[in-house]
N, C-alpha and C. Protein backbone atom coordinates (compact mmCIF):
# COMPACT_ATOMS: atom_id res chain seq x y z
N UNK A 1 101.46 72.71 108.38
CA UNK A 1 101.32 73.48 107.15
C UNK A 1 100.76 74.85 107.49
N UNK A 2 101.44 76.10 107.46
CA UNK A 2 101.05 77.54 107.43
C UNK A 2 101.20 78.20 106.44
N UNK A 3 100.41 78.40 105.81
CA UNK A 3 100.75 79.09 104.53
C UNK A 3 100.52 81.19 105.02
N UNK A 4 101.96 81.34 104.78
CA UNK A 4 101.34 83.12 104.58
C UNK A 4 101.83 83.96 103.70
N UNK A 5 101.48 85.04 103.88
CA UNK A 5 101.21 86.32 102.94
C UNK A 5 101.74 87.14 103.03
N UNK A 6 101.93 87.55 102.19
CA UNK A 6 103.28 89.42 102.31
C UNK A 6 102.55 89.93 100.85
N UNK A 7 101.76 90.90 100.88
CA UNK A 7 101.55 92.03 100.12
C UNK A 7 102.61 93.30 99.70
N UNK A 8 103.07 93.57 98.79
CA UNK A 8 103.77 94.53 98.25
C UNK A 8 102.85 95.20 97.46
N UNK A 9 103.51 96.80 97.97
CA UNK A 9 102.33 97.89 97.35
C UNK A 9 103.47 98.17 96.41
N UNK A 10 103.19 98.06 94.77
CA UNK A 10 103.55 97.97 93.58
C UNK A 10 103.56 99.22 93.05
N UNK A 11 102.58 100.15 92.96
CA UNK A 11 102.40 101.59 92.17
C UNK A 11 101.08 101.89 92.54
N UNK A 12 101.17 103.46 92.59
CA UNK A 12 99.78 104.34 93.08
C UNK A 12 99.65 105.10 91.92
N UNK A 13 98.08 104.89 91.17
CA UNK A 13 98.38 105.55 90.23
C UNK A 13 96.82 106.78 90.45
N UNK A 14 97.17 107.89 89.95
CA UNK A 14 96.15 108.88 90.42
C UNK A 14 95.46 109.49 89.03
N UNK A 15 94.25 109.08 88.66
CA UNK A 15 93.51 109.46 87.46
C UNK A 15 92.84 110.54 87.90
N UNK A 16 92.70 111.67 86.98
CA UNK A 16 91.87 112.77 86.87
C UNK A 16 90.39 112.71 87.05
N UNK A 17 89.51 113.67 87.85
CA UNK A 17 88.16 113.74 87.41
C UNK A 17 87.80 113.79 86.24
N UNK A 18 86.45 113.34 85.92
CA UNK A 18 85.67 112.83 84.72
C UNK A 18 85.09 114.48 84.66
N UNK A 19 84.77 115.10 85.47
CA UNK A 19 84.15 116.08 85.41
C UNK A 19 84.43 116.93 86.27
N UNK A 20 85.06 118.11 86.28
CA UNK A 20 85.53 118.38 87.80
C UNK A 20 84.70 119.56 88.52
N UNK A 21 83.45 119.54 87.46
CA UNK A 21 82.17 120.72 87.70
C UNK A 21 81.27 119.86 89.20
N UNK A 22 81.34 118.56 88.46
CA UNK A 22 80.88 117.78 89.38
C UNK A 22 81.24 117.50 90.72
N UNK A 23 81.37 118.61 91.93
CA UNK A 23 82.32 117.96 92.85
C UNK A 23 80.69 116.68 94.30
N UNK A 24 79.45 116.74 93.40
CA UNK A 24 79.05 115.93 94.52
C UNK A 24 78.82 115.11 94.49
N UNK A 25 79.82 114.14 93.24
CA UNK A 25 79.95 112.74 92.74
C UNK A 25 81.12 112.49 92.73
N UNK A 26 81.65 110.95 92.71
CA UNK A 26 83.07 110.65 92.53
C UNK A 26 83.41 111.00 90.86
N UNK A 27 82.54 111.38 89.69
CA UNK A 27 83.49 111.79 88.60
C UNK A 27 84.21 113.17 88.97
N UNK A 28 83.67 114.13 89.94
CA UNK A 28 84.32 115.51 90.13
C UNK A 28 85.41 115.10 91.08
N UNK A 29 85.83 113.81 91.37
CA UNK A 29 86.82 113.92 92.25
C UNK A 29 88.06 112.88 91.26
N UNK A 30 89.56 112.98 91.61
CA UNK A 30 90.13 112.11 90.71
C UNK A 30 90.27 110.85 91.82
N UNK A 31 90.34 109.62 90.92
CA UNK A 31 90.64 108.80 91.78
C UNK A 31 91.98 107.87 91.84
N UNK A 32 92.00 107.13 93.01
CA UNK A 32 93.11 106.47 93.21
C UNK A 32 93.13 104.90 92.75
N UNK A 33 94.44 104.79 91.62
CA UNK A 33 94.34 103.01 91.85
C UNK A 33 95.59 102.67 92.13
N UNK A 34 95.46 101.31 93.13
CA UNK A 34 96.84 100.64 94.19
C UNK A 34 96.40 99.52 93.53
N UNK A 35 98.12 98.98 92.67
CA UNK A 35 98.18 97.65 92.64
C UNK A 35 98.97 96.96 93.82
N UNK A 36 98.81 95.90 94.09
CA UNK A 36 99.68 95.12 94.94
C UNK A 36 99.80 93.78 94.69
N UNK A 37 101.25 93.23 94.99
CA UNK A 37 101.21 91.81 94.56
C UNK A 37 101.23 91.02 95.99
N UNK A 38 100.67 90.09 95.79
CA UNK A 38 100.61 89.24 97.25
C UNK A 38 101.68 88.02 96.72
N UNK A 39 102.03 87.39 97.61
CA UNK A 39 102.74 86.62 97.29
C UNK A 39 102.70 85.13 98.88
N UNK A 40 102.05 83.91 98.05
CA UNK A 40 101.67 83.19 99.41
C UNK A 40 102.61 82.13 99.14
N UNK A 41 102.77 81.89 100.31
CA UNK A 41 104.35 80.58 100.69
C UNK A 41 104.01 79.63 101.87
N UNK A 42 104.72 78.63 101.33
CA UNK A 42 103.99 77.35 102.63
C UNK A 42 105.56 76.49 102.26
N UNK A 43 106.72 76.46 103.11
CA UNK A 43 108.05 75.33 103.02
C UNK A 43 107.26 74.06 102.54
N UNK A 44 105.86 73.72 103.30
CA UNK A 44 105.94 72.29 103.25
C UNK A 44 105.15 72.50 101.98
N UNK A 45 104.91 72.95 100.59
CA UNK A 45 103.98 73.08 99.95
C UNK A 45 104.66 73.04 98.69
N UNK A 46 104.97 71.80 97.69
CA UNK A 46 105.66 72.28 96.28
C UNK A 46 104.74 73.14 95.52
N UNK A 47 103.32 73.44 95.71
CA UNK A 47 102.41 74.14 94.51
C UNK A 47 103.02 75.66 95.38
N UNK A 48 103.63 76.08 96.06
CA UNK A 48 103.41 77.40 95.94
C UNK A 48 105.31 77.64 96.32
N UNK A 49 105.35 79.11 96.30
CA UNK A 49 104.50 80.16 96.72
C UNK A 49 103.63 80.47 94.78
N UNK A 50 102.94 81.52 95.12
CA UNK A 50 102.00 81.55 93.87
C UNK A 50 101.90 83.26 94.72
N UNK A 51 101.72 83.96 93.38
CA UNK A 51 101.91 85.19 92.90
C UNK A 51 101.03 85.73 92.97
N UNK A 52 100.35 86.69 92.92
CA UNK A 52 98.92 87.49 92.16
C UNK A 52 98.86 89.19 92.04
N UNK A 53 98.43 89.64 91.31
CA UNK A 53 98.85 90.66 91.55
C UNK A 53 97.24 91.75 91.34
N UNK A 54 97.30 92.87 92.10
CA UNK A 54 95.41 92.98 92.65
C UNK A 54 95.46 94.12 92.79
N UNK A 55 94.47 95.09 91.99
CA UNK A 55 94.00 96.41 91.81
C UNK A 55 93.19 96.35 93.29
N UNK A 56 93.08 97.88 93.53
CA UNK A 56 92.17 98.42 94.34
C UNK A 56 91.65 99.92 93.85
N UNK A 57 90.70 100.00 93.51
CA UNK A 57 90.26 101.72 93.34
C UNK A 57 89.65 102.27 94.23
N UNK A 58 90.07 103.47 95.01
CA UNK A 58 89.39 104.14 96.07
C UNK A 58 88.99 105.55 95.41
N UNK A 59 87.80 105.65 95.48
CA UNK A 59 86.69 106.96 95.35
C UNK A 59 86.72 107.88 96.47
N UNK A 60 86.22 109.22 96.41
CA UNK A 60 86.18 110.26 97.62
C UNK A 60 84.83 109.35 98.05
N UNK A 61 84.10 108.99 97.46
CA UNK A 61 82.67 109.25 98.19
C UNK A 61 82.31 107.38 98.25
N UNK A 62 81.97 106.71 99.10
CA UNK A 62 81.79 105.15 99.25
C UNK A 62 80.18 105.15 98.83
N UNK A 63 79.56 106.18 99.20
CA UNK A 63 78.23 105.95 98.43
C UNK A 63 78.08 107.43 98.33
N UNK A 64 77.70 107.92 97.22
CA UNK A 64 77.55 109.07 96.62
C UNK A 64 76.14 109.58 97.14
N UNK A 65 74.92 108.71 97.09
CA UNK A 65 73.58 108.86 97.28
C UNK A 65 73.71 110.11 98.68
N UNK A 66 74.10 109.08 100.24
CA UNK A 66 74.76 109.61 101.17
C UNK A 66 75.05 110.54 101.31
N UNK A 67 76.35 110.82 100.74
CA UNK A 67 77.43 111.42 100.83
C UNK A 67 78.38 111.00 101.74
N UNK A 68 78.00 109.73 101.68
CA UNK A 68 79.47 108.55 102.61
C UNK A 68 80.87 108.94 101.72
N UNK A 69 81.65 109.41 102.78
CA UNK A 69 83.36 109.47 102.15
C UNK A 69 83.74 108.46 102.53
N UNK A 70 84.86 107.92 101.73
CA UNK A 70 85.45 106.95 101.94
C UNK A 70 86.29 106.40 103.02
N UNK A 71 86.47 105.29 103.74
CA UNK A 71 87.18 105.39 105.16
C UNK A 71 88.20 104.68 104.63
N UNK A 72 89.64 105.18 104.42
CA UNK A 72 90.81 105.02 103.81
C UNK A 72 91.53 104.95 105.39
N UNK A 73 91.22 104.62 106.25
CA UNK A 73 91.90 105.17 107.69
C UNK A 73 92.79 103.96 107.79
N UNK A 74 92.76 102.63 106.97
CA UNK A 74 93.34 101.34 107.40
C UNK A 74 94.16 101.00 106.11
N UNK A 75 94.01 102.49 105.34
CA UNK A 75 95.40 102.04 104.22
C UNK A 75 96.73 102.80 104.50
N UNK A 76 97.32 101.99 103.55
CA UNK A 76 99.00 102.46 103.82
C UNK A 76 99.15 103.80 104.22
N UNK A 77 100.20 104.30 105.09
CA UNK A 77 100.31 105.89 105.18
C UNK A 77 100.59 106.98 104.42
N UNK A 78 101.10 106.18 103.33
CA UNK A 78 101.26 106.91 102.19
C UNK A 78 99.98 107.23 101.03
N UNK A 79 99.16 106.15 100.73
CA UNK A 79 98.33 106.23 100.37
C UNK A 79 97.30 107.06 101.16
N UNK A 80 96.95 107.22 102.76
CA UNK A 80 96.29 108.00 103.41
C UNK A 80 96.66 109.56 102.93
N UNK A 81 97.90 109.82 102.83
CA UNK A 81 98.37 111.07 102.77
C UNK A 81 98.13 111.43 101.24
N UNK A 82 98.12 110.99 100.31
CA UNK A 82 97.54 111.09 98.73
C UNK A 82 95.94 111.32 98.77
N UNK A 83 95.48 110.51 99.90
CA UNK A 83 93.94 110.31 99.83
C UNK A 83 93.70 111.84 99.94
N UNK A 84 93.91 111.73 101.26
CA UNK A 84 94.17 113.57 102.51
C UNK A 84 94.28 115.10 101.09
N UNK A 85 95.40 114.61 100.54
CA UNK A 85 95.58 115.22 99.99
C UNK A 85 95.18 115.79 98.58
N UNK A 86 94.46 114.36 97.94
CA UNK A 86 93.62 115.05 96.78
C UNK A 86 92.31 114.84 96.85
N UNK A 87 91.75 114.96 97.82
CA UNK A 87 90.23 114.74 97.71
C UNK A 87 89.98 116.48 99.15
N UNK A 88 91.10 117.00 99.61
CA UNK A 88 90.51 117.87 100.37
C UNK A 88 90.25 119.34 99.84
């Protein structure tokens, strides 16, 4: 019995800053949300495959206090290049 996984990146959707006076918080920055559906499968398994489908929101800043930016370095390349591109 192996059950695995295949993620599909579904839609990137890009919301506006809350404030864009604010640039040394994540409301002065807009942010990103990635849905994706996973989808898990096992031949020997009648309960699946089984569906789900899963937000992610990425911020410029991972802790604002800091000023930790976010390490987006292990998402999709496309999404890197959106990141790159609206938070610079």
């Amino acid at each position: 019995m192996s059950i695995s996984k295949t993620t599909i990146l579904k839609n990137i959707v890009i919301s506006p800053a809350i404030n864009a006076a604010d640039t040394d918080n994540n409301s002065g920055w807009p942010r990103v949300v990635i849905k994706y559906t996973d989808t898990f499968t096992d031949p020997d398994d009648i309960t699946l495959p089984i569906t789900r489908d899963r937000l992610e929101v990425l911020y410029k800043f991972s802790n604002e206090e800091n000023g930790d930016l976010t390490d987006f370095s292990e998402e999709n390349e496309l999404i890197q290049s959106i990141c790159t591109a609206i938070w610079s």
